[in-house]
C-alpha atoms as a PDB file:
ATOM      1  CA  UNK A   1       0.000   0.000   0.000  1.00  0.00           C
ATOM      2  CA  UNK A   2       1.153   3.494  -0.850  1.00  0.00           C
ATOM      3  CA  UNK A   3      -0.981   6.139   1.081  1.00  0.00           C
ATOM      4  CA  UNK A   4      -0.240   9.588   0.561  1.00  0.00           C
ATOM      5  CA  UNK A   5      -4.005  11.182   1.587  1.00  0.00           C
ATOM      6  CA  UNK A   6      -5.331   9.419   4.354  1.00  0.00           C
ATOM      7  CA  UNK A   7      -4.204   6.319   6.888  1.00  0.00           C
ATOM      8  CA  UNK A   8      -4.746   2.726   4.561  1.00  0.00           C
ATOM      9  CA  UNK A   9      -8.493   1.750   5.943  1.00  0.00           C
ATOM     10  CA  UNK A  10      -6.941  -1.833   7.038  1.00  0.00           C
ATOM     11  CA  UNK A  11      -5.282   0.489   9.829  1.00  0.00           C
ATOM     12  CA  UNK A  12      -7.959   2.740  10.427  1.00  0.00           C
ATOM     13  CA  UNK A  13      -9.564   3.506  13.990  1.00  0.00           C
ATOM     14  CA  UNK A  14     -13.343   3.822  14.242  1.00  0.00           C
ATOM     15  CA  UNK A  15     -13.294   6.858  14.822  1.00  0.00           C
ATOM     16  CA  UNK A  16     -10.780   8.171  11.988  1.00  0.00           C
ATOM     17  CA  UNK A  17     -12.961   5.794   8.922  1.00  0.00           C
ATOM     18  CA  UNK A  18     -16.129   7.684  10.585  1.00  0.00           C
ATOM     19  CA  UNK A  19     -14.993  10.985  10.357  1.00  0.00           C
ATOM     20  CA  UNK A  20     -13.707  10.552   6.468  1.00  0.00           C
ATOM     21  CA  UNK A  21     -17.014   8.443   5.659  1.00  0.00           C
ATOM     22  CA  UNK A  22     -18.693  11.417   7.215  1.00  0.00           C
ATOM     23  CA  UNK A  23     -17.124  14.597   6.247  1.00  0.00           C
ATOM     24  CA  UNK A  24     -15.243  13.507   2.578  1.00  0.00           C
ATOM     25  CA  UNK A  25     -17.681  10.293   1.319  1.00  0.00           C
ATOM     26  CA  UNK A  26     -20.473  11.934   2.751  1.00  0.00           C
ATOM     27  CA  UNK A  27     -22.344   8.674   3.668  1.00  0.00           C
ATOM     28  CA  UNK A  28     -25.275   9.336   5.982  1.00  0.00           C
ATOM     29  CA  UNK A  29     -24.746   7.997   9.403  1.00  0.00           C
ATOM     30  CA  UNK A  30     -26.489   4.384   8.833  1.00  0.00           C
ATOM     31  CA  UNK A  31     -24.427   3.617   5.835  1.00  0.00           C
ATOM     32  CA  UNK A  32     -21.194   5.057   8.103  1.00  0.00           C
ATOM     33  CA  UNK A  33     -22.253   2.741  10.789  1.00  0.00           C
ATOM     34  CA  UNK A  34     -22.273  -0.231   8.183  1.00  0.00           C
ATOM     35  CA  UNK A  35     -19.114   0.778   6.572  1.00  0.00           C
ATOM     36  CA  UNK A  36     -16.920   1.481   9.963  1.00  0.00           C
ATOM     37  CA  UNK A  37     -17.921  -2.273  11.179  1.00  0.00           C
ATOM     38  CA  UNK A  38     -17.068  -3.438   7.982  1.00  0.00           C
ATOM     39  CA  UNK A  39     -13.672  -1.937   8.025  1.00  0.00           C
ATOM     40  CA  UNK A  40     -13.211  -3.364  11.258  1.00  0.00           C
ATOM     41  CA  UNK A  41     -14.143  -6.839  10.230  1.00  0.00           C
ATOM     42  CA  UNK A  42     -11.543  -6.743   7.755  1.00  0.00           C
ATOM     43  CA  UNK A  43      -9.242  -5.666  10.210  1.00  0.00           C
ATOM     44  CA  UNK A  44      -8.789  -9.116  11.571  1.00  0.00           C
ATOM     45  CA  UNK A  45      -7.053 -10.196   8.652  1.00  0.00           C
ATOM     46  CA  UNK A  46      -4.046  -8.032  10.168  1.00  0.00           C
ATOM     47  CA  UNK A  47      -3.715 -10.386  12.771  1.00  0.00           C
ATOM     48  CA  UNK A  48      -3.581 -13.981  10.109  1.00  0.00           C
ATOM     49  CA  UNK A  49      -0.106 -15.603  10.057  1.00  0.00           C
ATOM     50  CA  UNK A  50      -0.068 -15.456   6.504  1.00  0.00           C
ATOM     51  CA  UNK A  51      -0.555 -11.977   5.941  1.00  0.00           C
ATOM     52  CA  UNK A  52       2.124  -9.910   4.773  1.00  0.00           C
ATOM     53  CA  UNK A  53       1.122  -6.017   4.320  1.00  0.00           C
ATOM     54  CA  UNK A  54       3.396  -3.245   3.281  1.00  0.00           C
ATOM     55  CA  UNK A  55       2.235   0.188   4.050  1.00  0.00           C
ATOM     56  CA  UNK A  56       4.435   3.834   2.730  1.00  0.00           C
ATOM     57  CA  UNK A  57       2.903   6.774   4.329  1.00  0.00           C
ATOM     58  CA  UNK A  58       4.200  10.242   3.532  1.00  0.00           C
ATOM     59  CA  UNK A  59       4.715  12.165   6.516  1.00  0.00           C
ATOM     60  CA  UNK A  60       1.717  14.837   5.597  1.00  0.00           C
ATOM     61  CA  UNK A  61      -0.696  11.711   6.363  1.00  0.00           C
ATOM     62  CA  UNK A  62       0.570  11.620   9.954  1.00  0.00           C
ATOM     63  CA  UNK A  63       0.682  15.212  10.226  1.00  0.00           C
ATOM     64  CA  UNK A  64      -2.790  16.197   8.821  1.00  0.00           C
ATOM     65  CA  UNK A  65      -5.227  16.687  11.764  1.00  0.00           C
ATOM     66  CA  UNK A  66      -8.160  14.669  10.173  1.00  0.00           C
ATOM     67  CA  UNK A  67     -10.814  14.715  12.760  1.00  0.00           C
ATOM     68  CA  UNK A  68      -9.105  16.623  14.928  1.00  0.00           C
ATOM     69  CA  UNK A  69      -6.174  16.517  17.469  1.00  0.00           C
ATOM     70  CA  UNK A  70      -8.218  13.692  19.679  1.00  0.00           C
ATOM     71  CA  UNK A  71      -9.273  11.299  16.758  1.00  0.00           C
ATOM     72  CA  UNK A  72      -5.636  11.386  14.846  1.00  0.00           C
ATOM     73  CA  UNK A  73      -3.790  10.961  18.385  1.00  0.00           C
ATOM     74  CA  UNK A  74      -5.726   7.426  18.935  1.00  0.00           C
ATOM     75  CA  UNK A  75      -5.497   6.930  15.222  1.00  0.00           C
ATOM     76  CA  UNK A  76      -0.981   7.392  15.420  1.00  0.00           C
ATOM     77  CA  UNK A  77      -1.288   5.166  18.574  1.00  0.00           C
ATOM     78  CA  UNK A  78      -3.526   2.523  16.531  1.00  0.00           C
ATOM     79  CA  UNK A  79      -0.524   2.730  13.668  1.00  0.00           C
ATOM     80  CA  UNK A  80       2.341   2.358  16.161  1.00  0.00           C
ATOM     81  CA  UNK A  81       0.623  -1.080  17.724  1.00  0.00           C
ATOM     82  CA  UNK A  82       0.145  -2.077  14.400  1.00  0.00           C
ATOM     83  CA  UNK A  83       3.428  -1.553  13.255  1.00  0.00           C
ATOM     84  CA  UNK A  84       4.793  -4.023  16.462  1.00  0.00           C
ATOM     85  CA  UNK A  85       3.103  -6.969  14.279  1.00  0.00           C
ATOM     86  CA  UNK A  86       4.896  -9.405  12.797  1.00  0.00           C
ATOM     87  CA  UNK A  87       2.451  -8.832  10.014  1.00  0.00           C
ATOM     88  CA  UNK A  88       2.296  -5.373   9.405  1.00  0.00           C
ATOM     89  CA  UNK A  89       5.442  -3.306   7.437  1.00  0.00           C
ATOM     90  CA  UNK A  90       5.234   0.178   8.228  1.00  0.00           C
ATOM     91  CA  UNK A  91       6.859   2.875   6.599  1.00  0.00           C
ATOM     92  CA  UNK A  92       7.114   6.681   6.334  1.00  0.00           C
ATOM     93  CA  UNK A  93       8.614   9.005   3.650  1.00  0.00           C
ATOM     94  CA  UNK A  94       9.751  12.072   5.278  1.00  0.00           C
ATOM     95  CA  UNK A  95       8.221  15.382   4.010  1.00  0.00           C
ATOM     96  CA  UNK A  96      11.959  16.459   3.009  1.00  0.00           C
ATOM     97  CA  UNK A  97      12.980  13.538   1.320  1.00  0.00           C
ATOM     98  CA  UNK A  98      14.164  13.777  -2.139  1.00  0.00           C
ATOM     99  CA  UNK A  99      12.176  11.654  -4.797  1.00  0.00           C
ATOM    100  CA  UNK A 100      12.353   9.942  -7.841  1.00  0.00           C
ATOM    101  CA  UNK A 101       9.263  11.267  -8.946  1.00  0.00           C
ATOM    102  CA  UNK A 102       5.899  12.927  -7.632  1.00  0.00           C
ATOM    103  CA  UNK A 103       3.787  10.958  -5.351  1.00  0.00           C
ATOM    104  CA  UNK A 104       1.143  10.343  -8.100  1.00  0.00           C
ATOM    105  CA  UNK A 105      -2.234   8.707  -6.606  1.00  0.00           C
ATOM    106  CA  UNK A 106      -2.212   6.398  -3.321  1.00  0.00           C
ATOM    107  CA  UNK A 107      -2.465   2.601  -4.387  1.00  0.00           C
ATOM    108  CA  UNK A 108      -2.356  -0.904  -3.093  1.00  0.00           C
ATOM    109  CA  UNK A 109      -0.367  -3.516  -4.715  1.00  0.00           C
ATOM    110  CA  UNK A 110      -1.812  -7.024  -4.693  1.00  0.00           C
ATOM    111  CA  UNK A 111       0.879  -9.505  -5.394  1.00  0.00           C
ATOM    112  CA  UNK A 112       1.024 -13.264  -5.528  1.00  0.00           C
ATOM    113  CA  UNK A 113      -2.907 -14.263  -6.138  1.00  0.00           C
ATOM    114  CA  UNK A 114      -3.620 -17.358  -6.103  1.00  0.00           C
ATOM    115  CA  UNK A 115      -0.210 -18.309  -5.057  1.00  0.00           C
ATOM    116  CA  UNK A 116       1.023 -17.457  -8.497  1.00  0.00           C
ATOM    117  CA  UNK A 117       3.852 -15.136  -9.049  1.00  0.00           C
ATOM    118  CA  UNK A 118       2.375 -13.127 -12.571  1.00  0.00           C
ATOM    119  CA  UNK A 119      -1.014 -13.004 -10.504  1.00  0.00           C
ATOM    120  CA  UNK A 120      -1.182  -9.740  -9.310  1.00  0.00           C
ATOM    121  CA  UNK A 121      -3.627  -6.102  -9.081  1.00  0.00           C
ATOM    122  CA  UNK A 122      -3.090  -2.825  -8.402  1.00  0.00           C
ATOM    123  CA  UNK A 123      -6.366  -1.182  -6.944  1.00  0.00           C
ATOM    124  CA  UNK A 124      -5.180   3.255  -7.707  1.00  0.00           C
ATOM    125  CA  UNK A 125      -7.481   5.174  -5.244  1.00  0.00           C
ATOM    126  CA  UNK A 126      -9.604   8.176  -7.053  1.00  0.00           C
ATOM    127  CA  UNK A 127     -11.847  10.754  -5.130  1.00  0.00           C
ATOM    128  CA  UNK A 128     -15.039   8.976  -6.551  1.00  0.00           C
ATOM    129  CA  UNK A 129     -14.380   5.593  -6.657  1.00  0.00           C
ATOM    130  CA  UNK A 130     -10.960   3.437  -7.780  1.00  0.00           C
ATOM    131  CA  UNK A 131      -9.339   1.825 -11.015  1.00  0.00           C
ATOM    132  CA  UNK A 132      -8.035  -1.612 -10.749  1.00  0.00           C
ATOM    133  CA  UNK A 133      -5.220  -2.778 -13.435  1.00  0.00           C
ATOM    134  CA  UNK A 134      -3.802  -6.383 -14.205  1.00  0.00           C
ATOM    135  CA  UNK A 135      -1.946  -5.401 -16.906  1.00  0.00           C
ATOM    136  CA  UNK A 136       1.614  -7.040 -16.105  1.00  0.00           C
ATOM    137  CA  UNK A 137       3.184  -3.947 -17.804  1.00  0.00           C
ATOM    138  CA  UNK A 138       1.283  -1.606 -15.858  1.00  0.00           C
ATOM    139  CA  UNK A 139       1.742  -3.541 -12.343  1.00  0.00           C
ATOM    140  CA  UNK A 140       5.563  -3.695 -13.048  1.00  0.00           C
ATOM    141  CA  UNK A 141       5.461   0.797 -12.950  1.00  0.00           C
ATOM    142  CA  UNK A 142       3.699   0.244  -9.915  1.00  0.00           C
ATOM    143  CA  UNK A 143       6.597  -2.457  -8.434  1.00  0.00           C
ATOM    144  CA  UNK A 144       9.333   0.663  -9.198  1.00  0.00           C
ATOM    145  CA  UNK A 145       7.426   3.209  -7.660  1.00  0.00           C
ATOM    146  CA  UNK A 146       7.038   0.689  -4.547  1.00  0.00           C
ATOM    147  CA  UNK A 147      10.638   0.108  -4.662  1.00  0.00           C
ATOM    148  CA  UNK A 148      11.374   3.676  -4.863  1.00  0.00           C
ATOM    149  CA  UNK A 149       9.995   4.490  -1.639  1.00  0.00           C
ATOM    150  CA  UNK A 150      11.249   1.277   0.484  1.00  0.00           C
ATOM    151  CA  UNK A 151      13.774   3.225   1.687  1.00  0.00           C
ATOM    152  CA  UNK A 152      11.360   4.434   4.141  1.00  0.00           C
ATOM    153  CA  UNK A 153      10.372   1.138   5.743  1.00  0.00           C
ATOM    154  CA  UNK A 154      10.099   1.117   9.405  1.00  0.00           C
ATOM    155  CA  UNK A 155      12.611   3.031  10.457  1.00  0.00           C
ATOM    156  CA  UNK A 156      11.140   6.916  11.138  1.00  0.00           C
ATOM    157  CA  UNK A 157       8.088   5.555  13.113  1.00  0.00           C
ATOM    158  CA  UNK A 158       9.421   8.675  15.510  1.00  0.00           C
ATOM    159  CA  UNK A 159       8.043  10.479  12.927  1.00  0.00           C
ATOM    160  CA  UNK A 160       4.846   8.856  14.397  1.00  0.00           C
ATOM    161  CA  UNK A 161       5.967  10.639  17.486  1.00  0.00           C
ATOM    162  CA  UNK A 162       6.321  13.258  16.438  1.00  0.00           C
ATOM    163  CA  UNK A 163       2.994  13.633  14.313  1.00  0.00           C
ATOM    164  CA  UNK A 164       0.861  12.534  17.568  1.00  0.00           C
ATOM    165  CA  UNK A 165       2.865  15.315  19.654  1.00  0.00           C
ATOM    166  CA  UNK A 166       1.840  17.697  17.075  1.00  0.00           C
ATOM    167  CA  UNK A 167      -1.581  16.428  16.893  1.00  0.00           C
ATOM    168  CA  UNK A 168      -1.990  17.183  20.586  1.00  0.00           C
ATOM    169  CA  UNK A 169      -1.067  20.779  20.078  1.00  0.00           C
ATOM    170  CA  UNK A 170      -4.388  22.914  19.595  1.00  0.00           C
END
């Protein structure tokens, strides 16, 4: 997964999927009631053996008060327990890091299908709605841009820190 709006939904709190359900889907509270438990169902795949997820958030996701201070301080709390699984690869691209290339649009990166290496998706995230592409050519620029930010795996979870001090701060 490369995120560079919002917090992947797999990681989401309650709270944080309400609020963007809410205030940028504009779902009416039923169908955000629906949707949060749904989420959270989902969630439990986090915690299956043979899951293997790889998350890149830019630093502006963590720092971005969506909700406000109280909902993204549980929310960077819910992201550092995650990122203690065994499952879960966490990584963040620092706002002044120098890039390859622009950001271009958040997307996951589904790879291995079926158990079969040339099996794979990639689901690109639009305001309205998403585009999924099989294409083998078109997964592969997907793979680079991947690659291209791996450099921020794991290691500047203080940014995490530092994004729920700041969150704190009215």
């Amino acid at each position: 997964m490369s995120q560079n709006a919002w917090i992947p939904g797999l990681l989401q709190t309650a709270a944080y999927t309400s609020y963007l359900l809410d205030a940028v889907v504009a779902l009416d509270q039923d169908a955000i009631g629906a949707a949060v438990r749904g989420r959270i169902e989902r969630q439990k795949v986090l915690y299956q053996r043979d899951t293997h997820l790889h998350v890149g958030l830019t630093e502006a996701v963590l720092r971005h008060r969506m909700g406000g201070a109280v909902i993204m301080a549980e929310q960077l709390r819910r992201l550092a327990d995650l990122s203690r699984l065994p499952t879960v690869e966490l990584g963040v691209i620092p706002a002044d890091t120098d890039m390859p290339s622009r950001y271009g649009a958040s997307f996951d990166l589904f790879e291995h299908l079926d158990g079969r290496d040339d099996d794979s998706i990639v689901i690109v995230e639009l305001e309205a709605g998403e585009v999924r592409e099989g294409d083998p050519e078109r997964v592969r620029a997907y793979r680079v841009r991947r690659r291209s930010r791996a450099r921020a795996r794991g290691s500047d979870l203080r940014l995490a820190h530092a994004a729920w001090c700041f969150a704190l701060r009215e």
